[in-house]
C-alpha atoms as a PDB file:
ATOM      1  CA  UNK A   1      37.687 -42.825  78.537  1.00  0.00           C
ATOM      2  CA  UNK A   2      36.945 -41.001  81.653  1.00  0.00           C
ATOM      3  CA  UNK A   3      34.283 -37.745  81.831  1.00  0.00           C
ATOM      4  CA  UNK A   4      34.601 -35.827  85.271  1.00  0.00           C
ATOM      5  CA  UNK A   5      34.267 -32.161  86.673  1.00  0.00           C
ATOM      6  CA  UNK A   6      36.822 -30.390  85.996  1.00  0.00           C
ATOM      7  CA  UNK A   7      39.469 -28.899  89.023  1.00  0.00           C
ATOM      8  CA  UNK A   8      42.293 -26.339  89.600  1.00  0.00           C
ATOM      9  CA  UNK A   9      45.197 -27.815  88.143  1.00  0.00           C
ATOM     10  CA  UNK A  10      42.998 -28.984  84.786  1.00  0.00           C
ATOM     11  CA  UNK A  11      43.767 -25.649  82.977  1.00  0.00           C
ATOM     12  CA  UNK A  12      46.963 -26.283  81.240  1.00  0.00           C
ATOM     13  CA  UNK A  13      45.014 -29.491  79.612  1.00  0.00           C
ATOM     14  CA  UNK A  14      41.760 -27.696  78.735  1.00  0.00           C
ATOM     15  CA  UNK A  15      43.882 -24.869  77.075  1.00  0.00           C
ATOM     16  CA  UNK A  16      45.785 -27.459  75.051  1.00  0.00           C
ATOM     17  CA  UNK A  17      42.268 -28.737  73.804  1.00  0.00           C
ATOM     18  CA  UNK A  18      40.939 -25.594  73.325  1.00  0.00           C
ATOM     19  CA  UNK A  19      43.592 -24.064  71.191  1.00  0.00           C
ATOM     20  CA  UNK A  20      45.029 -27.343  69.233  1.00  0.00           C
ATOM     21  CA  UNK A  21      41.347 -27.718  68.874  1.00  0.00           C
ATOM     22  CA  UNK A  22      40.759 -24.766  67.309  1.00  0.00           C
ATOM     23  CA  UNK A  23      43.787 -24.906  64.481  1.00  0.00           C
ATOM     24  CA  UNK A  24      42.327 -28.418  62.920  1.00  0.00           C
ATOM     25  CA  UNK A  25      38.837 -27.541  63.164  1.00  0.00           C
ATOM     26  CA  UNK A  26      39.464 -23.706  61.890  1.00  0.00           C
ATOM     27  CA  UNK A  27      41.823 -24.239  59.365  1.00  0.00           C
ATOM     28  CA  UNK A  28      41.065 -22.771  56.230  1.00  0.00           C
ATOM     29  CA  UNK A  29      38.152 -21.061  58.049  1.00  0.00           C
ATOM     30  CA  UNK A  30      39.954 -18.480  60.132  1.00  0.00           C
ATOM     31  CA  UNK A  31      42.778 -16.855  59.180  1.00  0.00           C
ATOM     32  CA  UNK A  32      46.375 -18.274  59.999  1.00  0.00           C
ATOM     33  CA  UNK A  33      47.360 -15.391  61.470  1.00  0.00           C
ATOM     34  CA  UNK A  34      44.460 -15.550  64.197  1.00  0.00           C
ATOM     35  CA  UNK A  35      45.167 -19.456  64.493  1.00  0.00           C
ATOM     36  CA  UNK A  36      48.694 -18.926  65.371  1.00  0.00           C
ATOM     37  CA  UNK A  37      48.512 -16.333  67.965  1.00  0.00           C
ATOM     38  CA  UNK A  38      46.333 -18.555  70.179  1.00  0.00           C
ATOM     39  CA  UNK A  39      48.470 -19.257  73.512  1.00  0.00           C
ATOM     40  CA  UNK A  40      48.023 -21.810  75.389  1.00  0.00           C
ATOM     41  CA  UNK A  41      49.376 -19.616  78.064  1.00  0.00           C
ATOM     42  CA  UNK A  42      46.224 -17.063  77.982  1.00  0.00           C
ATOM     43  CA  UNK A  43      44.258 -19.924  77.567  1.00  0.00           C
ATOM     44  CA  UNK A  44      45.171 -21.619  80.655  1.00  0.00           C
ATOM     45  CA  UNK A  45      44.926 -18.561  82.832  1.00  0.00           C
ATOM     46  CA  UNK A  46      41.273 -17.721  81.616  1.00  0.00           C
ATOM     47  CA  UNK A  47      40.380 -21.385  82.208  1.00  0.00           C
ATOM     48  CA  UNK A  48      42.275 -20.878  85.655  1.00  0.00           C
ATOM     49  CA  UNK A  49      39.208 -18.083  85.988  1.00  0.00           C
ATOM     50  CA  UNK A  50      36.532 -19.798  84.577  1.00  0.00           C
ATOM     51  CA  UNK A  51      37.231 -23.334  87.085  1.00  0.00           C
ATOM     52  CA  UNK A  52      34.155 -23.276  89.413  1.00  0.00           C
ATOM     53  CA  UNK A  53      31.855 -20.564  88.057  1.00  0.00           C
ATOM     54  CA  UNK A  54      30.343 -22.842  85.100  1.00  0.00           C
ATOM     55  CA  UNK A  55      29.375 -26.699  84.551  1.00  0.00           C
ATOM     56  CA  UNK A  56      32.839 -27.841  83.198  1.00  0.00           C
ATOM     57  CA  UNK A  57      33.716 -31.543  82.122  1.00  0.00           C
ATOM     58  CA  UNK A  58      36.400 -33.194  81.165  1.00  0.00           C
ATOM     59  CA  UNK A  59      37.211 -36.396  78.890  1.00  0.00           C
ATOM     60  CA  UNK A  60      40.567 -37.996  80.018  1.00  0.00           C
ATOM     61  CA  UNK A  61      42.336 -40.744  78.051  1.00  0.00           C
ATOM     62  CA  UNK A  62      43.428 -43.941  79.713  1.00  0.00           C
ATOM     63  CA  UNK A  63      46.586 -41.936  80.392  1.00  0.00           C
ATOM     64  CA  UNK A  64      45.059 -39.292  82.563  1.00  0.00           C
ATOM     65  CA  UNK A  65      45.655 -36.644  79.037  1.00  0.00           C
ATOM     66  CA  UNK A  66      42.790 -34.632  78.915  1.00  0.00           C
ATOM     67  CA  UNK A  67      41.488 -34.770  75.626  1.00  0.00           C
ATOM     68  CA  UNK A  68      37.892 -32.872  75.885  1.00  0.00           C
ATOM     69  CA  UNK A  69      36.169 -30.264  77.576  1.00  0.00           C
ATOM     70  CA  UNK A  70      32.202 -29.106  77.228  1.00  0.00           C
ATOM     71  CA  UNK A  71      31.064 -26.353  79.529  1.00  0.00           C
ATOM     72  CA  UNK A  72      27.406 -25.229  79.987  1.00  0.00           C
ATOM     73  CA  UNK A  73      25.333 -23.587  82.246  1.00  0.00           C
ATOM     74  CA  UNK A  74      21.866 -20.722  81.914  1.00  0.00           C
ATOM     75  CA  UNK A  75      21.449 -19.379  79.027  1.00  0.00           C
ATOM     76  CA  UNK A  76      23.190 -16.240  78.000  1.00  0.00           C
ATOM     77  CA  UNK A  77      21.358 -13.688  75.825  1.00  0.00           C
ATOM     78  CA  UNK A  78      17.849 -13.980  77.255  1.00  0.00           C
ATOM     79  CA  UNK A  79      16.875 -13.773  73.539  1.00  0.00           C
ATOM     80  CA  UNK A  80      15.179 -17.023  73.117  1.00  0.00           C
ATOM     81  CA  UNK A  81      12.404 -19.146  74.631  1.00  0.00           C
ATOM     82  CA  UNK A  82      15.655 -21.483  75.900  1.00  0.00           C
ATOM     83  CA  UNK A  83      17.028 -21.799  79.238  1.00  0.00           C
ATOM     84  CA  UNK A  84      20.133 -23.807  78.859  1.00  0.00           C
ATOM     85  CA  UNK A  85      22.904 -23.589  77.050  1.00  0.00           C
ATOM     86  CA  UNK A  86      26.166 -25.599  75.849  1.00  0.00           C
ATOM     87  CA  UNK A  87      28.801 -22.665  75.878  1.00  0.00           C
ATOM     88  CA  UNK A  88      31.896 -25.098  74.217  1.00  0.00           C
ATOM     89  CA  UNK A  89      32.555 -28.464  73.540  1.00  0.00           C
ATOM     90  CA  UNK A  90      36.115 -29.617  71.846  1.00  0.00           C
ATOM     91  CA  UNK A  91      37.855 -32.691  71.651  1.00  0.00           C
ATOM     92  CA  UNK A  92      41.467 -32.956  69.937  1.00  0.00           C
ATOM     93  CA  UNK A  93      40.980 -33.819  66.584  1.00  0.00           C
ATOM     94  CA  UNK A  94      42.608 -37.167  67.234  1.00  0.00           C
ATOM     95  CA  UNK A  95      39.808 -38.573  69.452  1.00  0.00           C
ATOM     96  CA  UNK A  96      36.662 -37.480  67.133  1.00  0.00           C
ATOM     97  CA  UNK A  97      33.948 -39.795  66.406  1.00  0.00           C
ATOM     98  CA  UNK A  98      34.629 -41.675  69.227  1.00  0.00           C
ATOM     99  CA  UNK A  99      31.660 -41.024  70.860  1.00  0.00           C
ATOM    100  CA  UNK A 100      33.535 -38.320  73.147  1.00  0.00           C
ATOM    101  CA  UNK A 101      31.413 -35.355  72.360  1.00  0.00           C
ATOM    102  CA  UNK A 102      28.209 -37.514  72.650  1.00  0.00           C
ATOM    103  CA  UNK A 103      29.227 -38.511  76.314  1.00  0.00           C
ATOM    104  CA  UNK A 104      30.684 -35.069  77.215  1.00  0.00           C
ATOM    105  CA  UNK A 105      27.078 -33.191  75.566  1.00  0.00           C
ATOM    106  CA  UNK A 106      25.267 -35.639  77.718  1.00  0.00           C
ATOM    107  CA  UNK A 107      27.016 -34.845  80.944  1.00  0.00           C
ATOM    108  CA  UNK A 108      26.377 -30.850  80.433  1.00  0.00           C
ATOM    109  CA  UNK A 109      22.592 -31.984  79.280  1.00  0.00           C
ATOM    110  CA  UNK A 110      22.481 -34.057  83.070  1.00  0.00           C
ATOM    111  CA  UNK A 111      23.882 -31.273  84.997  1.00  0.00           C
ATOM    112  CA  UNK A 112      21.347 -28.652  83.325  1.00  0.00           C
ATOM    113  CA  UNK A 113      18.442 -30.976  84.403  1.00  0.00           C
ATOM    114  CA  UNK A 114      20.082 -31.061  87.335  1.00  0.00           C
ATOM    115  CA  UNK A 115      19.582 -27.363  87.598  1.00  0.00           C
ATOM    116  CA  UNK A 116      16.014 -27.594  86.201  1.00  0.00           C
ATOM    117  CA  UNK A 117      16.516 -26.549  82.982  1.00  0.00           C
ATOM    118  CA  UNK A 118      14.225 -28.016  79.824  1.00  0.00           C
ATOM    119  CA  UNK A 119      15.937 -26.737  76.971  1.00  0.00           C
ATOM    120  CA  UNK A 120      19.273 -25.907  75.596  1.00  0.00           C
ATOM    121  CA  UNK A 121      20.943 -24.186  72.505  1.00  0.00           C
ATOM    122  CA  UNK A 122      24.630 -24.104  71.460  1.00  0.00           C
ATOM    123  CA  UNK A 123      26.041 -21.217  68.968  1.00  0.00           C
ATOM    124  CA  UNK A 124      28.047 -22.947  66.107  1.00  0.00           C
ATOM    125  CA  UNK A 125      30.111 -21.227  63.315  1.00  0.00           C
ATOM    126  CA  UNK A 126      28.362 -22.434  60.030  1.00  0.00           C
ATOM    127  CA  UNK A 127      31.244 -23.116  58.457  1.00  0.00           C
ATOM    128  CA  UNK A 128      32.615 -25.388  61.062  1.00  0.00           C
ATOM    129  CA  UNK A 129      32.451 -28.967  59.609  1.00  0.00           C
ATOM    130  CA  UNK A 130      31.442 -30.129  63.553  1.00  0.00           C
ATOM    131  CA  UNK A 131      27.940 -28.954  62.882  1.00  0.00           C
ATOM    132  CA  UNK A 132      26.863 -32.215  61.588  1.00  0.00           C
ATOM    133  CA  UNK A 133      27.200 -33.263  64.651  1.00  0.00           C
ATOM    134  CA  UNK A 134      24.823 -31.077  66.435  1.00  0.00           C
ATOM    135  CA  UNK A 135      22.551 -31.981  63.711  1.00  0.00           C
ATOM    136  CA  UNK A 136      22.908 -35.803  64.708  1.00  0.00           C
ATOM    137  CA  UNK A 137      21.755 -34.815  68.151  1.00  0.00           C
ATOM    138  CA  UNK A 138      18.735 -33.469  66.969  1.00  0.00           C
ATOM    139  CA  UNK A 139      19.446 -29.777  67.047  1.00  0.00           C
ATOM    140  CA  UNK A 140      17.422 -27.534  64.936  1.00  0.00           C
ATOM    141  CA  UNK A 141      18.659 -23.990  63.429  1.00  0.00           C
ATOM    142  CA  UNK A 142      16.258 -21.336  65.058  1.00  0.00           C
ATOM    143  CA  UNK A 143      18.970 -18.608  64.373  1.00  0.00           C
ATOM    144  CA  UNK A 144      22.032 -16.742  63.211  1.00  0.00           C
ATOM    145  CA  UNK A 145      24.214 -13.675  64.280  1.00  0.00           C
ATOM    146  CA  UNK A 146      27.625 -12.056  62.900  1.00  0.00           C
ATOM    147  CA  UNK A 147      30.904 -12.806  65.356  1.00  0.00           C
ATOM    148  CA  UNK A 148      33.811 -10.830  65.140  1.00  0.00           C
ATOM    149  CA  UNK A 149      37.178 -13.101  64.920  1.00  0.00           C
ATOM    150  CA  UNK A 150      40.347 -11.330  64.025  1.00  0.00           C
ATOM    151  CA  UNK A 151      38.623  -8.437  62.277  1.00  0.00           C
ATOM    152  CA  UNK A 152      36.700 -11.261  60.026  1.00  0.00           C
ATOM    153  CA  UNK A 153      33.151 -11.520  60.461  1.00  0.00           C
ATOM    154  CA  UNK A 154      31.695 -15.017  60.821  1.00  0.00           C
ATOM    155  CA  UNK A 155      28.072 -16.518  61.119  1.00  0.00           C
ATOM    156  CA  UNK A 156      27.024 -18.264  63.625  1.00  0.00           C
ATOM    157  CA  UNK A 157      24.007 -20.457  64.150  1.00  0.00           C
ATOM    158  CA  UNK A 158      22.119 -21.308  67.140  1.00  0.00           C
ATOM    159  CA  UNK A 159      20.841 -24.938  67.072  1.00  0.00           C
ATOM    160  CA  UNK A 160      18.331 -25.730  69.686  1.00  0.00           C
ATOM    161  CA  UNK A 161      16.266 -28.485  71.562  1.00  0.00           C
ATOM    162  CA  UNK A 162      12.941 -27.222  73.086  1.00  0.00           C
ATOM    163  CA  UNK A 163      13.064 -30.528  75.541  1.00  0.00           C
ATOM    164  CA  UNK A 164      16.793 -31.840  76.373  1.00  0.00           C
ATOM    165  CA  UNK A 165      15.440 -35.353  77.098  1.00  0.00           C
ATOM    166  CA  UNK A 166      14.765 -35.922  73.728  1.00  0.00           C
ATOM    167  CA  UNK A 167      18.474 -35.350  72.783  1.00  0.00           C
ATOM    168  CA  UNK A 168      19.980 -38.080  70.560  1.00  0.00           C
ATOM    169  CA  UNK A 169      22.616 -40.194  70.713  1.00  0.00           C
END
């Protein structure tokens, strides 16, 4: 397994995570409907955007298949004593517990302190059965908001770590 920055030409394999992603781990969470309208094709072209402007890893197979991404960068909302933050992180479902996510969290977490950031917080839906593993990092639940997903509204919660050097794993 192979973690690197991602480049142009990566976006057709981050979509593919992203949305294949999405139907395991959402599945029986969000609706069907929502689930099968995902396109890998819109996927790839914001991706194509997004290439550059954020932290953005990827976890390749021995293959060259990308199987993972994580993104990160400053903190969005302003709205906590937090700096950092891990915007996504998804690995195909065939490649969990491999230690995947744990290697790609720890690359954002070395790029943040890179940027001189001390803390970080990631936004989880509470009923996504990942959460566990935020949990085993050591994240703590400061928070929670409503997000909008196909006219459904969904909690979120914010786990956070006040110092990203103590981050497990």
């Amino acid at each position: 397994m192979r973690i690197r920055e991602a480049v142009p030409g990566d976006e057709d394999g981050i979509a593919r995570v992203h949305v294949d992603s999405w139907r395991t781990t959402y599945k029986g969470i969000v609706s069907d409907s929502v689930l099968r309208d995902l396109s890998y094709e819109q996927r790839a072209e914001n991706w194509r955007r997004g290439i550059g402007k954020s932290a953005l890893f990827v976890a390749e197979d021995e293959s060259g298949k990308i199987v993972g991404f994580a993104t990160g960068g400053k903190e969005r909302t302003g709205n906590y004593d937090v700096d950092g933050e891990l915007y996504a992180i998804y690995l195909l479902q065939e490649v969990q517990g491999q230690g995947i996510g744990k290697k790609l969290t720890h690359t954002i977490v070395q790029n943040l302190k890179e940027q001189g950031f001390y803390s970080m917080l990631v936004w989880v839906l509470e009923r996504n059965p990942s959460k566990a593993f935020y949990e085993s990092l050591g994240g703590q639940a400061i928070d929670h908001a409503m997000i909008d997903i196909g006219g459904e509204e969904f909690k979120e919660i914010a786990y956070y770590w006040g110092n990203i050097e103590t981050i497990e794993g």
